[in-house]
Protein backbone atom coordinates (compact mmCIF):
# COMPACT_ATOMS: atom_id res chain seq x y z
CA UNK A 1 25.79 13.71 -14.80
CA UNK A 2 23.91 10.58 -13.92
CA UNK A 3 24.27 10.95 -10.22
CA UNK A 4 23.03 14.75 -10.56
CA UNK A 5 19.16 13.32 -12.08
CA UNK A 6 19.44 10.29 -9.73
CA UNK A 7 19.60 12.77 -6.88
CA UNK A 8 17.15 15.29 -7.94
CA UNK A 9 14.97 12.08 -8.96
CA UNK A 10 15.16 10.64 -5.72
CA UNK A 11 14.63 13.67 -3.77
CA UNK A 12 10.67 13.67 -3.59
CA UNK A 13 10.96 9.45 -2.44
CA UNK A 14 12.26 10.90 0.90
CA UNK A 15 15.31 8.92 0.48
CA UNK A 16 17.09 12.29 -0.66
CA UNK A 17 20.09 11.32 2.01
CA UNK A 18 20.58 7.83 0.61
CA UNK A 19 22.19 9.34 -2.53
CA UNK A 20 24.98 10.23 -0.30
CA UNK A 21 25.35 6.53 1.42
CA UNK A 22 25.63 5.19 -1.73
CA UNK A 23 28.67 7.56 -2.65
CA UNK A 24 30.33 8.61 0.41
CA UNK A 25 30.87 5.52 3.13
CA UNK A 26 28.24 2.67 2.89
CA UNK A 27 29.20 0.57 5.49
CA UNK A 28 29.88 3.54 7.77
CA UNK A 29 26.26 5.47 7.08
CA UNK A 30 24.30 1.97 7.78
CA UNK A 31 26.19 1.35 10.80
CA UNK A 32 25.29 4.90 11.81
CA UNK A 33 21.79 4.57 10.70
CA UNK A 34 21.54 1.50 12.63
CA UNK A 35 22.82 2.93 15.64
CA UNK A 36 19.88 6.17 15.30
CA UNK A 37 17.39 3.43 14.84
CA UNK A 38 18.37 1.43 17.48
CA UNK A 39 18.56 4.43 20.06
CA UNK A 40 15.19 5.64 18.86
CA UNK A 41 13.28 1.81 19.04
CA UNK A 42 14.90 1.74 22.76
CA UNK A 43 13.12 5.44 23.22
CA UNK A 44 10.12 4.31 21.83
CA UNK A 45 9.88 0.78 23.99
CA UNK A 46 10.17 2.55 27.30
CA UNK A 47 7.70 5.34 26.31
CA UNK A 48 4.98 2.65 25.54
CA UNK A 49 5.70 0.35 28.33
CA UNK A 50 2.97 2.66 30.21
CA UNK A 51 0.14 2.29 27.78
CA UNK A 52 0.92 -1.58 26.03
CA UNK A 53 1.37 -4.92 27.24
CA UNK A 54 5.12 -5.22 27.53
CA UNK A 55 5.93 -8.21 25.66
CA UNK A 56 4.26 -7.54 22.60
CA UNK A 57 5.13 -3.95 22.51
CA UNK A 58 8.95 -5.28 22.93
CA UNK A 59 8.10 -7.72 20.22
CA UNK A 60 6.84 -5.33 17.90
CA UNK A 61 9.15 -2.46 18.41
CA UNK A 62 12.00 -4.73 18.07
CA UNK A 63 10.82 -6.88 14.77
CA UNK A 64 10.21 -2.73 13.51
CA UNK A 65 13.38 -1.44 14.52
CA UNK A 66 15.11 -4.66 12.60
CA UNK A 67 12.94 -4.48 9.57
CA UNK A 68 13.83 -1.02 9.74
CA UNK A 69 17.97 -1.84 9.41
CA UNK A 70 16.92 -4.31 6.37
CA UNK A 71 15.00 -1.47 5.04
CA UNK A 72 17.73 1.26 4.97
CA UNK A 73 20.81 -1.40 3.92
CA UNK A 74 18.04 -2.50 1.20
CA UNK A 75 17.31 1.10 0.22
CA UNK A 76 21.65 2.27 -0.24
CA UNK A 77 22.09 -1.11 -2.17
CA UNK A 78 19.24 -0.18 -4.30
CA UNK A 79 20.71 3.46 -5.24
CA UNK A 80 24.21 2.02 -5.31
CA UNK A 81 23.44 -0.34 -7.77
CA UNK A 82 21.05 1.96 -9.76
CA UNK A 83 23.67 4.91 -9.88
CA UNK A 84 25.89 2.67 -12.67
CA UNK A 85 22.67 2.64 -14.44
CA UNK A 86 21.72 4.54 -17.27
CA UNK A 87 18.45 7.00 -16.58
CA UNK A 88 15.97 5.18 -17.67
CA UNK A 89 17.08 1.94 -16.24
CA UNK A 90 18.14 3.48 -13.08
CA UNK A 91 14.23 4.82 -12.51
CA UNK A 92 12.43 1.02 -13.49
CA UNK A 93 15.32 -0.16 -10.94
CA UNK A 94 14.76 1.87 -8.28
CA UNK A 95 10.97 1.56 -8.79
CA UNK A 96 10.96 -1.83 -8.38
CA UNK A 97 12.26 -1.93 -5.60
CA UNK A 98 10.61 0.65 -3.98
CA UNK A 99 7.43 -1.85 -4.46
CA UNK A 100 9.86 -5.09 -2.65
CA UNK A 101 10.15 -2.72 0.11
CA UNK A 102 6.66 -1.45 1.12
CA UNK A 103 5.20 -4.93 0.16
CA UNK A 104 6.90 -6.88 2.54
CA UNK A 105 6.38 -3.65 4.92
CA UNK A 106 2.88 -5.09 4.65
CA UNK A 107 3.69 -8.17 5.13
CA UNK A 108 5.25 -7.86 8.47
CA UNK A 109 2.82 -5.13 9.49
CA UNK A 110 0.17 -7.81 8.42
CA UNK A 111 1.74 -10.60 10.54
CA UNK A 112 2.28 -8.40 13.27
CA UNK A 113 -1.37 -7.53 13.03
CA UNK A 114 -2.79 -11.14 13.34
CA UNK A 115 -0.07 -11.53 16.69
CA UNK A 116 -1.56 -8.47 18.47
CA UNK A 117 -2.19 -4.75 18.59
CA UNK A 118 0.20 -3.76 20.61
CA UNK A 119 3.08 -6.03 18.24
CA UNK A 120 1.09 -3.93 15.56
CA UNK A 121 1.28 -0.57 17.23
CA UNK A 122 5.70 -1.65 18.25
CA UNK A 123 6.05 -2.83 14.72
CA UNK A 124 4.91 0.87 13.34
CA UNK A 125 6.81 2.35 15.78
CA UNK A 126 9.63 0.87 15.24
CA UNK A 127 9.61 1.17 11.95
CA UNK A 128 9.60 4.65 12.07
CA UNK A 129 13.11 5.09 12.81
CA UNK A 130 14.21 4.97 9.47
CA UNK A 131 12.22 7.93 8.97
CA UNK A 132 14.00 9.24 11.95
CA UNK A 133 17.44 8.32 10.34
CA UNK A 134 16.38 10.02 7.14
CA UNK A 135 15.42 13.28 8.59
CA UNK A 136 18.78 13.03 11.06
CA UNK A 137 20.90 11.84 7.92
CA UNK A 138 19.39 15.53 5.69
CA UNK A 139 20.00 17.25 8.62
CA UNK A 140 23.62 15.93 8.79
CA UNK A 141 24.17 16.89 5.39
CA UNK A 142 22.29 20.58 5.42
CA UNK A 143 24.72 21.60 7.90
């Protein structure tokens, strides 16, 4: 019953295909996941090499396509943990960490920011792939 809300709940945090990492396979989704992020940083880097400095750009899209890994094993630990929670708890868990996350998303887009643009501009970028894995992962699990 719990893992029916949790799902449902978790839905409109466009982590909706987390649920099922945290059920099905961890280890196997996050290896996945890192695999889709790694492919789409490597995409990414050779699109901008023709508009950014290439070192930075490197820099950033590779610091953003790690942070991103961190960010989706830190997101399926969070809902593994919270789905042996009760309701309530389970929400004030997750939301907690939700905050960790996009604060030190700041962070590094902060640090990144006082390096260079273009480490700025990478660092988005690569962090994007985990939205890239999220939309790939629904997909996956639509079909």
């Amino acid at each position: 019953m719990l893992r029916r809300r949790l799902r449902l709940k978790l839905k409109n945090d466009l982590v909706y295909s987390y649920y099922y990492v945290a059920v099905a396979n961890p280890i196997k989704e996050v290896v996945m996941g890192a695999k889709v992020i790694l492919v789409y940083a490597l995409i990414v880097y050779v699109i901008g090499l023709v508009i950014f400095n290439p070192l930075w750009w490197g820099v950033g899209v590779l610091c953003g396509a790690i942070f991103a890994i961190f960010r989706l094993r830190a997101i399926e630990n969070a809902v593994s943990k919270a789905i042996n929670l009760d309701e309530k708890s389970a929400k004030s868990f997750l939301e907690r960490r939700y905050f960790v996350r996009y604060g030190l998303t700041a962070l590094v887009l902060i640090i990144s920011a006082y390096i260079s643009i273009d480490c700025l501009f990478g660092v988005f970028a690569g962090l994007m792939g985990i939205k890239v894995w999220v939309y790939f992962n629904i997909r996956q699990y639509k079909h």
